[in-house]
N, C-alpha and C. Protein backbone atom coordinates (compact mmCIF):
# COMPACT_ATOMS: atom_id res chain seq x y z
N UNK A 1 74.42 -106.91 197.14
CA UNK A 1 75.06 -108.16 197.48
C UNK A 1 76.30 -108.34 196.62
N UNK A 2 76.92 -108.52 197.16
CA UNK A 2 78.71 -108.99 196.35
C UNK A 2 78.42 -110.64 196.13
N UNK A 3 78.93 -110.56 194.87
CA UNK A 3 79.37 -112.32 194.63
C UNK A 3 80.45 -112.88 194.95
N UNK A 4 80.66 -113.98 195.47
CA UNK A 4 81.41 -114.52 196.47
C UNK A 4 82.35 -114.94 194.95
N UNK A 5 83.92 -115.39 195.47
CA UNK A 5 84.74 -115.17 194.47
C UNK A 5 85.69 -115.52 194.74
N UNK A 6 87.16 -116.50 194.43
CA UNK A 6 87.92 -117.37 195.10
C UNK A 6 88.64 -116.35 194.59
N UNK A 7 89.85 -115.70 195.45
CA UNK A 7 90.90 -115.10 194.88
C UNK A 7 91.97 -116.09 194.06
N UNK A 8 92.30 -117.56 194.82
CA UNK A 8 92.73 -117.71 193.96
C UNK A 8 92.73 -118.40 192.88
N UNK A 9 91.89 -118.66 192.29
CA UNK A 9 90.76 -119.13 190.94
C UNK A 9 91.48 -118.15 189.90
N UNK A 10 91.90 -118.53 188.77
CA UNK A 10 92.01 -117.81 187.75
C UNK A 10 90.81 -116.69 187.18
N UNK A 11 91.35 -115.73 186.71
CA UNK A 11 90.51 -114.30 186.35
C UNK A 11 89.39 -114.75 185.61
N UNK A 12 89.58 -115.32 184.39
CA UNK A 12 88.31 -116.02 183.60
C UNK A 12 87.72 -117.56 184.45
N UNK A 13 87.68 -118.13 185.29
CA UNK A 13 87.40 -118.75 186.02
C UNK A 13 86.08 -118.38 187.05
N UNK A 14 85.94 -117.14 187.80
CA UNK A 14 85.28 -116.58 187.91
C UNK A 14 84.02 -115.82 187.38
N UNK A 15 84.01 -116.14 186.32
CA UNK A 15 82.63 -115.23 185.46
C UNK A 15 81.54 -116.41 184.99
N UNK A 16 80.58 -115.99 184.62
CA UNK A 16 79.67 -116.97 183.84
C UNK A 16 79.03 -116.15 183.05
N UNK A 17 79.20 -117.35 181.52
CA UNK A 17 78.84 -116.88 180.32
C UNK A 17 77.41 -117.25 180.77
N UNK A 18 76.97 -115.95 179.76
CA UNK A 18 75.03 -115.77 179.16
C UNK A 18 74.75 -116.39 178.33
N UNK A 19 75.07 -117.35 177.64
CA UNK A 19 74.76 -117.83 176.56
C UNK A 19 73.18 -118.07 176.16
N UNK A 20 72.75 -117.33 175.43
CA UNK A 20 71.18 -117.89 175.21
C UNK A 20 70.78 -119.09 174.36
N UNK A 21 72.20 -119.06 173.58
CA UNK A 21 71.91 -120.72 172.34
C UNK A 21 71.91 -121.59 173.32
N UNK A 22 72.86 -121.89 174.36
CA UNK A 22 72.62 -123.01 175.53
C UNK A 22 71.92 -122.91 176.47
N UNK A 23 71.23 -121.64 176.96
CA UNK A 23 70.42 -121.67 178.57
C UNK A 23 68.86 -121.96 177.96
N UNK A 24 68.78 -121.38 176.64
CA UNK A 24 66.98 -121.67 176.41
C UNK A 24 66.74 -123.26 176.06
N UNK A 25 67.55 -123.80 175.04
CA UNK A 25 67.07 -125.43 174.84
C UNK A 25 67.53 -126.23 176.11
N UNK A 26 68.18 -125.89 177.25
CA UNK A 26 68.37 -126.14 178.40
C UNK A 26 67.27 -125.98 179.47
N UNK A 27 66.91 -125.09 179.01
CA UNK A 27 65.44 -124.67 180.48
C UNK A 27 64.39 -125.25 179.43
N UNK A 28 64.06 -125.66 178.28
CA UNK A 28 63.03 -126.01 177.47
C UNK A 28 63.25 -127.90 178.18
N UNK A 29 64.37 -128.36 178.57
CA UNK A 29 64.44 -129.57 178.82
C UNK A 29 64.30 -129.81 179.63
N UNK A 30 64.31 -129.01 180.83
CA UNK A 30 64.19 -128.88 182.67
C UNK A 30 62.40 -129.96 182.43
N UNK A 31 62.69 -130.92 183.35
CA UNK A 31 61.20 -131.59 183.74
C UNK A 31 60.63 -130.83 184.48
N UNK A 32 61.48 -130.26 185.21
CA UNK A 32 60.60 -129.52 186.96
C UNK A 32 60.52 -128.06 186.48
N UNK A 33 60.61 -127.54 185.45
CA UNK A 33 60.08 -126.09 184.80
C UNK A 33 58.95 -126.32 183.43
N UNK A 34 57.82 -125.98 184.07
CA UNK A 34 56.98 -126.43 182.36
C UNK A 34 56.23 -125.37 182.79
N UNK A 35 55.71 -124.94 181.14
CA UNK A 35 54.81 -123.72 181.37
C UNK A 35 53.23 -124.11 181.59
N UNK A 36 52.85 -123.00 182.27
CA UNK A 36 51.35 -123.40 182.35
C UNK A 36 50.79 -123.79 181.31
N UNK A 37 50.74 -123.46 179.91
CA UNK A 37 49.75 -124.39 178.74
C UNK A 37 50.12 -125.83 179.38
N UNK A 38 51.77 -126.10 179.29
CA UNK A 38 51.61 -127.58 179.23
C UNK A 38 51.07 -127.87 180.63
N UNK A 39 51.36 -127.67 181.71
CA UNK A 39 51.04 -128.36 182.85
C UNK A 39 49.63 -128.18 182.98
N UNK A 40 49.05 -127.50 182.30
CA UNK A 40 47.41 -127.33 182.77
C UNK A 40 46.62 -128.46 182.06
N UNK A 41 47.70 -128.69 180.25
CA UNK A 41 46.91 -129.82 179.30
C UNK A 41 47.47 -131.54 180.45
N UNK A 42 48.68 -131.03 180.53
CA UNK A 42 48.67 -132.51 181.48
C UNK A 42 47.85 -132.97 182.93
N UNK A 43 47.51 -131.58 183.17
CA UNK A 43 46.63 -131.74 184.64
C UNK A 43 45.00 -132.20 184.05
N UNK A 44 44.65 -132.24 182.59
CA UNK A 44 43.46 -132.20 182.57
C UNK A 44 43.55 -133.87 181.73
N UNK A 45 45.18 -133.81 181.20
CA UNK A 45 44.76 -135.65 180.63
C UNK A 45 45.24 -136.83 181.84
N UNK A 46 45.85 -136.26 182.85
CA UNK A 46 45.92 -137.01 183.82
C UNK A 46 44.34 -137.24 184.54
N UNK A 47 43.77 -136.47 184.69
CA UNK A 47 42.50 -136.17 185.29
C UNK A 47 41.40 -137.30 184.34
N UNK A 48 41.32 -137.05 182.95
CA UNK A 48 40.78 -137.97 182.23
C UNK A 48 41.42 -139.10 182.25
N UNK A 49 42.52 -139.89 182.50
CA UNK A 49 43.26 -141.39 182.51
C UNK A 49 42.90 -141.35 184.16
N UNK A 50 42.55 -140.87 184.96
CA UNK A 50 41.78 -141.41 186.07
C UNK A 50 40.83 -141.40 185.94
N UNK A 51 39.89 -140.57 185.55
CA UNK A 51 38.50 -140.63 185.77
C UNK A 51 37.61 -141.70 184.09
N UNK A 52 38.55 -141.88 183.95
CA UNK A 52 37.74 -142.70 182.67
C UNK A 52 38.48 -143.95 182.38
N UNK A 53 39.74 -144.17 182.96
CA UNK A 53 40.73 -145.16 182.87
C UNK A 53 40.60 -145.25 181.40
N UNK A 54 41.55 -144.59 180.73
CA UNK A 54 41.66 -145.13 179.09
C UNK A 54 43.52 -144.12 179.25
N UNK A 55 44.06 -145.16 178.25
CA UNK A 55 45.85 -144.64 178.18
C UNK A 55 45.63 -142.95 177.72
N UNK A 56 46.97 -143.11 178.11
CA UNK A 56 47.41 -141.18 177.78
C UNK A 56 46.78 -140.74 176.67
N UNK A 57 47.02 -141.78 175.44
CA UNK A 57 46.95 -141.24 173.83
C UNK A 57 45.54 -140.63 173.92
N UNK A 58 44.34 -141.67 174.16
CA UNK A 58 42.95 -141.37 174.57
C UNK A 58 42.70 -140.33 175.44
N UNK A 59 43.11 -139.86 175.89
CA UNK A 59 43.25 -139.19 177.25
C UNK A 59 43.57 -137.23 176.54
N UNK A 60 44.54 -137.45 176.07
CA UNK A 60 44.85 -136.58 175.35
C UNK A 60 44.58 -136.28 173.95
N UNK A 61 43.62 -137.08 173.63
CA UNK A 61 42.89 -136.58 172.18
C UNK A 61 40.98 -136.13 172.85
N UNK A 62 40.91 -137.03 174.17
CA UNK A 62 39.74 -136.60 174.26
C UNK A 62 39.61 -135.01 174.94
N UNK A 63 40.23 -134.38 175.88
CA UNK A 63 41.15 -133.20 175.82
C UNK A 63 40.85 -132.12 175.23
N UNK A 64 41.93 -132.82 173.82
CA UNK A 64 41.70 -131.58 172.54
C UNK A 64 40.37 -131.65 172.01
N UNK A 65 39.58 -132.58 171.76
CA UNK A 65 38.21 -132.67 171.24
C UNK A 65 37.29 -131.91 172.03
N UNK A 66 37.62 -131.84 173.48
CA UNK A 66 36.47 -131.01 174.18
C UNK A 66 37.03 -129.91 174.30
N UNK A 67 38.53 -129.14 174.02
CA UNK A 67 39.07 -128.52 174.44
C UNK A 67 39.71 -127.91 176.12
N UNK A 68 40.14 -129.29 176.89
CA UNK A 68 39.97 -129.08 178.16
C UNK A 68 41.45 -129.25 178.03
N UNK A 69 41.98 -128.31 179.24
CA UNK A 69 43.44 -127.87 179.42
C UNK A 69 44.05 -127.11 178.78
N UNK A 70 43.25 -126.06 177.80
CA UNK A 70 43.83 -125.40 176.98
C UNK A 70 43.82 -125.29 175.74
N UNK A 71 43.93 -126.62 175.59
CA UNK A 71 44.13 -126.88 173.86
C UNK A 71 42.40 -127.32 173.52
N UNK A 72 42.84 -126.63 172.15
CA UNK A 72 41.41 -126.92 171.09
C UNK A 72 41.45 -127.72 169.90
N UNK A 73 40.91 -128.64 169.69
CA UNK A 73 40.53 -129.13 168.16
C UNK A 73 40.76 -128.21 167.03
């Protein structure tokens, strides 16, 4: 596949920097990209703040105490 490319766009205009100091604390901030540890500990303290109705904090210490979603005491 060829990358599409304005001829007349200046020469450095056309490229994109790799930067890893800016693309990693950038994708670490993305809401809609999370890694499975976290989304599995949030799927299991959401699950406890419904099924027990008590706030996040509770929710997520009871969690780590049983070790559900990943994380352990």
């Amino acid at each position: 596949m060829r990358k599409a490319e304005n001829p007349a766009a200046r020469v450095s205009a056309n490229r994109v920097l790799d930067i890893l100091a800016i693309a990693k604390p950038l994708e670490c901030q993305n809401p809609t990209e999370t890694n499975p540890e976290i989304q599995s500990e949030m799927l299991a303290v959401a699950s406890v703040m419904r099924r027990c109705r008590v706030s996040f904090w509770h929710a997520q210490t009871i969690c780590r105490l049983y070790g559900l979603g990943g994380q352990h005491a």
